[in-house]
PDB file of N, CA and C in Angstrom:
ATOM      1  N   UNK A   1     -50.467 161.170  45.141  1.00  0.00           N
ATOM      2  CA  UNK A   1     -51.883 160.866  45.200  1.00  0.00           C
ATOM      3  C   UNK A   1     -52.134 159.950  46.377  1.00  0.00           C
ATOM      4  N   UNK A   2     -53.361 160.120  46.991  1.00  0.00           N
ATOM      5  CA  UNK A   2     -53.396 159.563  48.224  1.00  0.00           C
ATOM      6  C   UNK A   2     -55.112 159.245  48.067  1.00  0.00           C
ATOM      7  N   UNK A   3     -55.187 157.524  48.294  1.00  0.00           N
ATOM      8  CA  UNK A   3     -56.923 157.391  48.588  1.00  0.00           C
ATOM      9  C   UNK A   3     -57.054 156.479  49.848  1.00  0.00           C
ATOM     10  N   UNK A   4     -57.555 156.870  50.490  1.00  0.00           N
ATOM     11  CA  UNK A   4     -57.896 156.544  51.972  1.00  0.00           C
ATOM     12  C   UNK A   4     -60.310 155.834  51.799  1.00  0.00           C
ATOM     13  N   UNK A   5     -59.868 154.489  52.442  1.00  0.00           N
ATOM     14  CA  UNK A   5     -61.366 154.240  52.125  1.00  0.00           C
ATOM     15  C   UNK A   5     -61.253 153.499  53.345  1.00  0.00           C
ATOM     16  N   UNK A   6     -62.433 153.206  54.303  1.00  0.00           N
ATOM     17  CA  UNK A   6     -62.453 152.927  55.515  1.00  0.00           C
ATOM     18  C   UNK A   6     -64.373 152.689  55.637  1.00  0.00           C
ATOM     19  N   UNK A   7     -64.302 151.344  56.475  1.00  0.00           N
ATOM     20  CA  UNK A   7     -65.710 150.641  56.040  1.00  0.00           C
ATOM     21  C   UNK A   7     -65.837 150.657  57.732  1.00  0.00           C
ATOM     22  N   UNK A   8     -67.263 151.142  58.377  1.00  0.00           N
ATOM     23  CA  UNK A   8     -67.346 150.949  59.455  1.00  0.00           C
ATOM     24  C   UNK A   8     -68.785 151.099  59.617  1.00  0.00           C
ATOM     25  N   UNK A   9     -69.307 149.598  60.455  1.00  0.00           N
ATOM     26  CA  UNK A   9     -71.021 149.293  60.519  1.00  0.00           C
ATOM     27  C   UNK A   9     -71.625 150.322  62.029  1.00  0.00           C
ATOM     28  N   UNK A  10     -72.204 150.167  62.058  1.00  0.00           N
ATOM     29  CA  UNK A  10     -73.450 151.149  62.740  1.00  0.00           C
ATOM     30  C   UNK A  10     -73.377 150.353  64.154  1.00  0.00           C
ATOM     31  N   UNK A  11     -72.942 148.534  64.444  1.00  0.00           N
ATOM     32  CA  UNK A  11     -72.836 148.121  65.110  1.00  0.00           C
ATOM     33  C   UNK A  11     -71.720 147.100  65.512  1.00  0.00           C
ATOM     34  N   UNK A  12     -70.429 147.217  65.838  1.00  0.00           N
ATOM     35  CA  UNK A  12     -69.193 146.830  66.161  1.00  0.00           C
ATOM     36  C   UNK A  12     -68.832 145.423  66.593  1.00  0.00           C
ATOM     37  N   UNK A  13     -70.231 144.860  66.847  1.00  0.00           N
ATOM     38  CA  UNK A  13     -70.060 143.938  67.540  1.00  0.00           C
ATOM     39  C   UNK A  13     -70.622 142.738  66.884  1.00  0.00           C
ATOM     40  N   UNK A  14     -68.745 142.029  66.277  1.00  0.00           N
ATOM     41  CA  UNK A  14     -69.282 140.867  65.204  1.00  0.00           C
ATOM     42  C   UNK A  14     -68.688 141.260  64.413  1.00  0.00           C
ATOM     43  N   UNK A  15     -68.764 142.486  63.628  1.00  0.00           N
ATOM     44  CA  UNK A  15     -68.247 143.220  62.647  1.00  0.00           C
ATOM     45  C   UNK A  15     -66.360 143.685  62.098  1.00  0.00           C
ATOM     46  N   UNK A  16     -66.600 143.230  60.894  1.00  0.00           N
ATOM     47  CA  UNK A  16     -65.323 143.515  60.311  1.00  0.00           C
ATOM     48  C   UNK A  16     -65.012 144.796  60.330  1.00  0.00           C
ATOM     49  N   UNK A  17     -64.370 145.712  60.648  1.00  0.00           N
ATOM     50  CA  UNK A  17     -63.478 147.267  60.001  1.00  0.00           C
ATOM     51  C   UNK A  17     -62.807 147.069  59.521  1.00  0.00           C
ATOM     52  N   UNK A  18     -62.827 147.711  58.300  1.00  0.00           N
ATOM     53  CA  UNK A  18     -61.789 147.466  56.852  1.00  0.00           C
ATOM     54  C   UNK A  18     -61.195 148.911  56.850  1.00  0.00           C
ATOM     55  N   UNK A  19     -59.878 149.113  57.046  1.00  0.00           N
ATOM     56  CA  UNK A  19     -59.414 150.425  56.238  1.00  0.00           C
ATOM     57  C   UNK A  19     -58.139 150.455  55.494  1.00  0.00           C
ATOM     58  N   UNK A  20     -57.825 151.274  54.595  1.00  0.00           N
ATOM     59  CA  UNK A  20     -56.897 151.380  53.849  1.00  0.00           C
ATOM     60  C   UNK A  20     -56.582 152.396  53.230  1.00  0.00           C
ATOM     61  N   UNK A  21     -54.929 152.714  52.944  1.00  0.00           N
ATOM     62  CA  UNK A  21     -54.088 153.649  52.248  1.00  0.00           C
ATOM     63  C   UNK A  21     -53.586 153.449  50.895  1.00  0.00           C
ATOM     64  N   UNK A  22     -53.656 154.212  49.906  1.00  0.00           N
ATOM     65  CA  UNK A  22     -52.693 153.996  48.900  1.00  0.00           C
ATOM     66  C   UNK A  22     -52.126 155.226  48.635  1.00  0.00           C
ATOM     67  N   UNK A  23     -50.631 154.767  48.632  1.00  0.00           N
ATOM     68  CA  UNK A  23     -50.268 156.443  48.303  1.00  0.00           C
ATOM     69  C   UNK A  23     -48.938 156.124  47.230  1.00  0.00           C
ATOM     70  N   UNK A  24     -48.931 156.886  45.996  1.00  0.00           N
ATOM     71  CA  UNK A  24     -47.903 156.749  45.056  1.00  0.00           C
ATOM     72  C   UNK A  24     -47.138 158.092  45.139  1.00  0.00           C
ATOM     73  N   UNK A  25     -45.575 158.172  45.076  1.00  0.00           N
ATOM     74  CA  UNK A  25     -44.935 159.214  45.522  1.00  0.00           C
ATOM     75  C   UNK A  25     -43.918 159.031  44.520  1.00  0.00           C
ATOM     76  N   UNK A  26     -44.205 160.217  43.700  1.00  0.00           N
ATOM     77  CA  UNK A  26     -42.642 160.689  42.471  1.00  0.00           C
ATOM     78  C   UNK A  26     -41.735 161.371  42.841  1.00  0.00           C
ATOM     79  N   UNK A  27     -40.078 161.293  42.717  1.00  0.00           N
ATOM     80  CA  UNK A  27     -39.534 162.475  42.583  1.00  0.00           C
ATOM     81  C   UNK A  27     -38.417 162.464  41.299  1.00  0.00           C
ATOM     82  N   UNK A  28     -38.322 163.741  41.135  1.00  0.00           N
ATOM     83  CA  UNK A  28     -36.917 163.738  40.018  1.00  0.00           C
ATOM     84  C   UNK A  28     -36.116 165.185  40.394  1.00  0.00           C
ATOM     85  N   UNK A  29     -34.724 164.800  40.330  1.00  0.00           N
ATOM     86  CA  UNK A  29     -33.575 165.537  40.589  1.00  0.00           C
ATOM     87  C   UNK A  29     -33.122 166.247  38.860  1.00  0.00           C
ATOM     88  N   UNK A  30     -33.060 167.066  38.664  1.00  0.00           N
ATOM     89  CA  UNK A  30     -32.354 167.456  37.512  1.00  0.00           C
ATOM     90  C   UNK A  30     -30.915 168.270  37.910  1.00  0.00           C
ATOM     91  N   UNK A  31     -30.015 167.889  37.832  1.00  0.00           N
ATOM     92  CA  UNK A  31     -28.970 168.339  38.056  1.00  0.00           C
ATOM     93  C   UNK A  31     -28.056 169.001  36.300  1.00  0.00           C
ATOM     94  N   UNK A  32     -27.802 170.072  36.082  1.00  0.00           N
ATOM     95  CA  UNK A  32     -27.346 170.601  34.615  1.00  0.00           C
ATOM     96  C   UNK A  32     -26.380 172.068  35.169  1.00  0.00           C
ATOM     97  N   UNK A  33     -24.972 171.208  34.550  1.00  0.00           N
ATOM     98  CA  UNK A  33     -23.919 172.344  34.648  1.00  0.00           C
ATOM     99  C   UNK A  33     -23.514 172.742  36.363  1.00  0.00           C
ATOM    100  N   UNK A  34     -23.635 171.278  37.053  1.00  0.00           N
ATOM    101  CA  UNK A  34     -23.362 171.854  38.883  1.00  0.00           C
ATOM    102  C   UNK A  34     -21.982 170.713  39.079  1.00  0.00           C
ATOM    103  N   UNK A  35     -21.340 172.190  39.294  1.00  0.00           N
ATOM    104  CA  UNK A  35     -20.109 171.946  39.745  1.00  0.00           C
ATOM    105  C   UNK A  35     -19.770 170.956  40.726  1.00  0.00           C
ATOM    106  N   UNK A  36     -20.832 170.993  41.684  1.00  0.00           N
ATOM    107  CA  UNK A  36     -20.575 170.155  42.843  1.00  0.00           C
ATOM    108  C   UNK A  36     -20.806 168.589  42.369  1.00  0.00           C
ATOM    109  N   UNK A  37     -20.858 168.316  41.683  1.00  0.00           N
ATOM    110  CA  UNK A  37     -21.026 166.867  41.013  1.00  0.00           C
ATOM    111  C   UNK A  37     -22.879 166.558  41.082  1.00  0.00           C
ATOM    112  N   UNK A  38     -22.679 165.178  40.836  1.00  0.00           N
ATOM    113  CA  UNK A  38     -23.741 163.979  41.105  1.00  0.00           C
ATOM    114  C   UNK A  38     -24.560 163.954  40.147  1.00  0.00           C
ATOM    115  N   UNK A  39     -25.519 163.633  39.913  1.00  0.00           N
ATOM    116  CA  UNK A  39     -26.422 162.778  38.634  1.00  0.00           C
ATOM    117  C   UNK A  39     -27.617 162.865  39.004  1.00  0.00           C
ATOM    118  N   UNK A  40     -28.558 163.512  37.687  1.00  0.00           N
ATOM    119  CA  UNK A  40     -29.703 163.166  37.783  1.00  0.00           C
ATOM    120  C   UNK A  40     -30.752 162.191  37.917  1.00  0.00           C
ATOM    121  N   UNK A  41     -31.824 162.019  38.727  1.00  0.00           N
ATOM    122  CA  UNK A  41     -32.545 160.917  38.829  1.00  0.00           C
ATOM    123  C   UNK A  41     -33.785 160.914  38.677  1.00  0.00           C
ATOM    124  N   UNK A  42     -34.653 159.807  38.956  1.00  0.00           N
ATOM    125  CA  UNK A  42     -36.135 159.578  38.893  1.00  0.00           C
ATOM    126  C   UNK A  42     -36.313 158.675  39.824  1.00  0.00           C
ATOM    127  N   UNK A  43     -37.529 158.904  40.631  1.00  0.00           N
ATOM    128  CA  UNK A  43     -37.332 157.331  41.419  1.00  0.00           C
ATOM    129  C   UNK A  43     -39.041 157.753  41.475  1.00  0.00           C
ATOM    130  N   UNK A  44     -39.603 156.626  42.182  1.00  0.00           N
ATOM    131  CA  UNK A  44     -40.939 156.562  42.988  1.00  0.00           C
ATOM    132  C   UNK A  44     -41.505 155.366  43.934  1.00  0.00           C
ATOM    133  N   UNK A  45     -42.633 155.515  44.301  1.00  0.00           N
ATOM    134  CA  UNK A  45     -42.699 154.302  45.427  1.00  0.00           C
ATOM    135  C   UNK A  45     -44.130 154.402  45.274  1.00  0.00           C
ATOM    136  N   UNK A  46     -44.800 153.225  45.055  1.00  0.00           N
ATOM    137  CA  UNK A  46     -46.032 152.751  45.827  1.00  0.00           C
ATOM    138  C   UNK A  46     -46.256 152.002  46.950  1.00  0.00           C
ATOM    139  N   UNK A  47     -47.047 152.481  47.546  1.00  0.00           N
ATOM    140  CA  UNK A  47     -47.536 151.807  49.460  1.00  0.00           C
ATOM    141  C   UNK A  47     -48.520 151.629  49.292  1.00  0.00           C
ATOM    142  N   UNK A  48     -49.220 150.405  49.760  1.00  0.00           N
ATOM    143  CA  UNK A  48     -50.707 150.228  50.480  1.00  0.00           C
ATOM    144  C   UNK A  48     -50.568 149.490  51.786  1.00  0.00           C
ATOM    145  N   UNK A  49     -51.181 150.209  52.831  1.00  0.00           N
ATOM    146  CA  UNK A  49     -51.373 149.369  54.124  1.00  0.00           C
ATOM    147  C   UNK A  49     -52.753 150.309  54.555  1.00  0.00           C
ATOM    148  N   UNK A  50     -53.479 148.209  55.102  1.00  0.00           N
ATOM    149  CA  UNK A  50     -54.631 148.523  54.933  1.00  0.00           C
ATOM    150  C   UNK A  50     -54.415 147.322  56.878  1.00  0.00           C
ATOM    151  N   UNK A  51     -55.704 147.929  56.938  1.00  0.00           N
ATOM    152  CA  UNK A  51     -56.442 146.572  58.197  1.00  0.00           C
ATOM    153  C   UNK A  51     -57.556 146.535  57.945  1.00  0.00           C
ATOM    154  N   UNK A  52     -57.886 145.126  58.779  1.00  0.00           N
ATOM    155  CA  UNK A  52     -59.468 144.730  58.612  1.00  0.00           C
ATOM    156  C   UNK A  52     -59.024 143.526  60.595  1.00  0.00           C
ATOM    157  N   UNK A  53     -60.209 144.280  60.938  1.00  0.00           N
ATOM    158  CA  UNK A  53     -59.927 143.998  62.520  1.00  0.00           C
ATOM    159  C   UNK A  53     -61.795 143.568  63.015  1.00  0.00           C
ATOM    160  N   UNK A  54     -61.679 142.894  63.823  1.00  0.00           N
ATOM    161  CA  UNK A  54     -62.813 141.841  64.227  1.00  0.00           C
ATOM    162  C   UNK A  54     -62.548 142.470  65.743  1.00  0.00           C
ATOM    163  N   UNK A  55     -64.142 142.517  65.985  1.00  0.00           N
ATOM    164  CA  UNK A  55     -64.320 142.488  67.774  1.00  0.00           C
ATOM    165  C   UNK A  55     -65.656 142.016  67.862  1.00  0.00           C
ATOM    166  N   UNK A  56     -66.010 140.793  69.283  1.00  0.00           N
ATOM    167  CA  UNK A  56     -67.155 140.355  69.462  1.00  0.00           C
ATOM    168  C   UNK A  56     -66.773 140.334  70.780  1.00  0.00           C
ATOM    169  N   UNK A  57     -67.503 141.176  71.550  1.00  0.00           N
ATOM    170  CA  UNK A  57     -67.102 140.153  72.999  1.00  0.00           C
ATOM    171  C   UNK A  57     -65.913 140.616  73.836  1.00  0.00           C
ATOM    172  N   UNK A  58     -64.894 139.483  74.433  1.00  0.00           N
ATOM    173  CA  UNK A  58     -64.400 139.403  74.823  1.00  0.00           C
ATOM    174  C   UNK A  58     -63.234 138.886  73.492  1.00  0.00           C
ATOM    175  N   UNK A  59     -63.760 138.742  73.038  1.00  0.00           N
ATOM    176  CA  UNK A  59     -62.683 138.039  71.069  1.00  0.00           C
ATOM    177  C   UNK A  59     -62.395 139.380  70.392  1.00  0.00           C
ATOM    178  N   UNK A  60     -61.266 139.743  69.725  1.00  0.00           N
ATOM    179  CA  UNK A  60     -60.314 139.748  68.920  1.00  0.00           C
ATOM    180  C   UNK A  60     -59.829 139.511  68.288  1.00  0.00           C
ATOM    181  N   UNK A  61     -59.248 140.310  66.675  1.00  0.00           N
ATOM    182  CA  UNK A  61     -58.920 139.847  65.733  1.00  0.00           C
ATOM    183  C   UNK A  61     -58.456 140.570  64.747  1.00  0.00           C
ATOM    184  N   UNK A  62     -56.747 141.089  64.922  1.00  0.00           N
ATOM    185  CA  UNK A  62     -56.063 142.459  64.307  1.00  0.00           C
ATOM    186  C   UNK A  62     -55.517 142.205  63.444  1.00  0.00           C
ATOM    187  N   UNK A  63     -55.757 142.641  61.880  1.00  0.00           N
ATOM    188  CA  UNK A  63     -54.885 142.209  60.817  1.00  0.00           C
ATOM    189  C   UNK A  63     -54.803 143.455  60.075  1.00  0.00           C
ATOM    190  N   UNK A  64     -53.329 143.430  59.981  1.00  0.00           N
ATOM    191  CA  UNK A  64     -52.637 144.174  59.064  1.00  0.00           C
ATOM    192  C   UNK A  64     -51.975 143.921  57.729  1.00  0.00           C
ATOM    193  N   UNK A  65     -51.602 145.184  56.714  1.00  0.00           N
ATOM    194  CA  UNK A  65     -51.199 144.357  55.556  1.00  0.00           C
ATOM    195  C   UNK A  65     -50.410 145.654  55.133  1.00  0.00           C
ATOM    196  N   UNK A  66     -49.407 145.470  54.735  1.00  0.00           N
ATOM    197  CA  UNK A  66     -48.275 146.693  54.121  1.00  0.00           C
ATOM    198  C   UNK A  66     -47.927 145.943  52.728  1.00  0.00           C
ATOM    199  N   UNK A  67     -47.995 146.533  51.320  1.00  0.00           N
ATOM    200  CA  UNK A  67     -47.366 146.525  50.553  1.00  0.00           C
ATOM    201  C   UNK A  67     -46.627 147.732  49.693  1.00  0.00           C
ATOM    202  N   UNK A  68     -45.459 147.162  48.974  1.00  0.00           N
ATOM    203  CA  UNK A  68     -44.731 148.456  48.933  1.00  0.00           C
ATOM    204  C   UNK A  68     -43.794 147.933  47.504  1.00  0.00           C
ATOM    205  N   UNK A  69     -43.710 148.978  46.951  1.00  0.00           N
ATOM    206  CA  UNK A  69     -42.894 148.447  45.565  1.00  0.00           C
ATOM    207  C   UNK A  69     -42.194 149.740  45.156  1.00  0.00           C
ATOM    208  N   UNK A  70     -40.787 149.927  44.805  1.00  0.00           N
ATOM    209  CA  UNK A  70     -40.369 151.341  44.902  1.00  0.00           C
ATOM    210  C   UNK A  70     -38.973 151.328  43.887  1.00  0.00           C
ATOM    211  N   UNK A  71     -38.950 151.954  42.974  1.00  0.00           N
ATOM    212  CA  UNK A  71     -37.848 151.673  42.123  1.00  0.00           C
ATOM    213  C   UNK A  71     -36.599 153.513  41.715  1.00  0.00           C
ATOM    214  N   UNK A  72     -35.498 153.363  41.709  1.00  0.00           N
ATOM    215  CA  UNK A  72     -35.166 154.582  41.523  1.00  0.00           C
ATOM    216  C   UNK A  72     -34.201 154.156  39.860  1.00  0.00           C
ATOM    217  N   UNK A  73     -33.698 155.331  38.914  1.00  0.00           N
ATOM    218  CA  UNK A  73     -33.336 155.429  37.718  1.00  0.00           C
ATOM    219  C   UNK A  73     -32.240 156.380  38.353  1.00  0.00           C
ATOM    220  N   UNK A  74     -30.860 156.547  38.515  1.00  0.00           N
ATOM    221  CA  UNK A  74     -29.845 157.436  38.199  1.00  0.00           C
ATOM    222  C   UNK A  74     -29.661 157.535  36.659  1.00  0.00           C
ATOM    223  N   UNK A  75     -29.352 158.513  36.269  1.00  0.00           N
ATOM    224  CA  UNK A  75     -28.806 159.053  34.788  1.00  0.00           C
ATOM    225  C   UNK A  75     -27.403 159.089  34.967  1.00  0.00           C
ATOM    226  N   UNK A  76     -26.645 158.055  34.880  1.00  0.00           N
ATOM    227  CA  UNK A  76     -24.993 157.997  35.272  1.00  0.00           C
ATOM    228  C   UNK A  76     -24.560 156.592  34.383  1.00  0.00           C
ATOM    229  N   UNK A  77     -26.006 156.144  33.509  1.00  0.00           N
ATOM    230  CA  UNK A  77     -25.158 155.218  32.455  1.00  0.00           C
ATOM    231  C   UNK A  77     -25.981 153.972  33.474  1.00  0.00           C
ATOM    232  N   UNK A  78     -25.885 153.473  34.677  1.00  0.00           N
ATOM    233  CA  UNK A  78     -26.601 152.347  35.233  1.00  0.00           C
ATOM    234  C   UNK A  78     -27.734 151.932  35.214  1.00  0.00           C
ATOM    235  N   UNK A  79     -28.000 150.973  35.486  1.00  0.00           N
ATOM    236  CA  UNK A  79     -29.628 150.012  35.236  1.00  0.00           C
ATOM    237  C   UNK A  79     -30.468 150.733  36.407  1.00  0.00           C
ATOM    238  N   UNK A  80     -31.642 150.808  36.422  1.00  0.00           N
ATOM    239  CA  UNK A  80     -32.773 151.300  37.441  1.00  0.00           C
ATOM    240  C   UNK A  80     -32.749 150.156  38.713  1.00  0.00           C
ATOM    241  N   UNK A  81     -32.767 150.733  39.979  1.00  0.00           N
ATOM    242  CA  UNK A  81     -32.661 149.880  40.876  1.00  0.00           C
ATOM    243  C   UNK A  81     -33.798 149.588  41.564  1.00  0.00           C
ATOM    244  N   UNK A  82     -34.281 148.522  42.352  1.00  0.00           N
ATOM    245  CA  UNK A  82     -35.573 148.339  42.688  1.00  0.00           C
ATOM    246  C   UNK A  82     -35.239 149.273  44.476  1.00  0.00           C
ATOM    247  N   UNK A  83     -35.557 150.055  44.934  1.00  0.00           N
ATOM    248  CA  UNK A  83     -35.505 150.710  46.539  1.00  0.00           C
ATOM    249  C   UNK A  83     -36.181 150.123  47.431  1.00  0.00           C
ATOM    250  N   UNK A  84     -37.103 149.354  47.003  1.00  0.00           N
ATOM    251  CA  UNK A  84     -38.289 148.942  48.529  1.00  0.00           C
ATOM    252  C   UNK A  84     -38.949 148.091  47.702  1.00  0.00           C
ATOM    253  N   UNK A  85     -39.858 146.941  48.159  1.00  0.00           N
ATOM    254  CA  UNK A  85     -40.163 145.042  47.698  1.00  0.00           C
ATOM    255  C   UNK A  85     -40.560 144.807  48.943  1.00  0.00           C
ATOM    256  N   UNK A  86     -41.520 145.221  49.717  1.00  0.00           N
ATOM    257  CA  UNK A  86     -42.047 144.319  50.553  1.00  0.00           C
ATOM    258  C   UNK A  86     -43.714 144.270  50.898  1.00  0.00           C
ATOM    259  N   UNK A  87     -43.733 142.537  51.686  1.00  0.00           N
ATOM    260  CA  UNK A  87     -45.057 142.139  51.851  1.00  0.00           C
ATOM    261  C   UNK A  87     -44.759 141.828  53.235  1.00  0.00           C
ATOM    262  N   UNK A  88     -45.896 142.587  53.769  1.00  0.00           N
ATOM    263  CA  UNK A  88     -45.414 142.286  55.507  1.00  0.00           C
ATOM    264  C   UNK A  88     -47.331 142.064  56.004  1.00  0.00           C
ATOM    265  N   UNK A  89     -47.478 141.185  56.402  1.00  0.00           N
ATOM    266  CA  UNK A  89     -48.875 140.466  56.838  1.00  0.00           C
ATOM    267  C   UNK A  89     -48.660 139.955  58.743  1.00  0.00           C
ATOM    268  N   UNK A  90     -49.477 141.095  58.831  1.00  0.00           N
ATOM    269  CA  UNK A  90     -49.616 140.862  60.673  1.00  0.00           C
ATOM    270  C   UNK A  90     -50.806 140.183  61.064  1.00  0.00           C
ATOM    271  N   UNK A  91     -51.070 139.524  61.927  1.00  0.00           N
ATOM    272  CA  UNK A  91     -52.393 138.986  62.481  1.00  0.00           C
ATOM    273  C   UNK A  91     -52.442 138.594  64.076  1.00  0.00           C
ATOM    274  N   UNK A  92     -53.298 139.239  64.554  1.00  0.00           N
ATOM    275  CA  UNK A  92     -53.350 138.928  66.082  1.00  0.00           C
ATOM    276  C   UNK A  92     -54.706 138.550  66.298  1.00  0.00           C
ATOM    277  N   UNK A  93     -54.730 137.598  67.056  1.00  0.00           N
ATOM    278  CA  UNK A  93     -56.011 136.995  67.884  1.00  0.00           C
ATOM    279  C   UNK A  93     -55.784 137.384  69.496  1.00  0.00           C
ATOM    280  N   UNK A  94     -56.984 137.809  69.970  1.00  0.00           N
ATOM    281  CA  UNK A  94     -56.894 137.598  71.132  1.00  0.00           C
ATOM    282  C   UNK A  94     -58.193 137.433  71.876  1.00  0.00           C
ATOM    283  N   UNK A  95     -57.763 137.237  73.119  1.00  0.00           N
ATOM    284  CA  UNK A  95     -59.396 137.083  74.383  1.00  0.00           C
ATOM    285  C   UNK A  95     -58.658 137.944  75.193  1.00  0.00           C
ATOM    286  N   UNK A  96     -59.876 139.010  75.810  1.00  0.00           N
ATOM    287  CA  UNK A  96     -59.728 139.225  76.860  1.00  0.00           C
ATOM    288  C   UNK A  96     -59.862 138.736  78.378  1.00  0.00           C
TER     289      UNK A  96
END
């Protein structure tokens, strides 16, 4: 599933642009009676990365934001492992 929402004024100048992603992604392996080995699984991942960016002028103002949380399950008897845990926050100012 994927929702994409994105805010943009009629006049740029001064104005915030807001946009953003969310996307949740399943998969599962069923493996039954394969010779070649290995173990069934489950895993999935949620992402959001969004910006919200400023321009007036000769001013600047780029911000980014990634979050991400992602866990997988082997069927081999072990605990569910966490795959991906991060918060990553960018910000740039500038003048031209």
């Amino acid at each position: 599933a994927q929702v994409q929402a994105r805010h943009v004024s009629d006049s740029l100048d001064g104005k915030w642009v807001h946009s953003g992603v969310f996307n949740i992604n399943m998969t599962q392996v069923n493996l039954s009676n394969w010779a070649a080995g290995g173990f069934s699984s489950v895993s999935g991942i949620a992402m959001f990365n969004g910006t919200a960016n400023w321009k007036k002028g000769r001013k600047a103002w780029d911000n980014s934001l990634i979050l991400a949380f992602g866990g997988q399950h082997i069927h081999d008897g072990s605990e569910p492992q966490k795959t991906d845990d991060r918060i990553e926050l960018n910000t740039k100012f500038g003048y031209e």
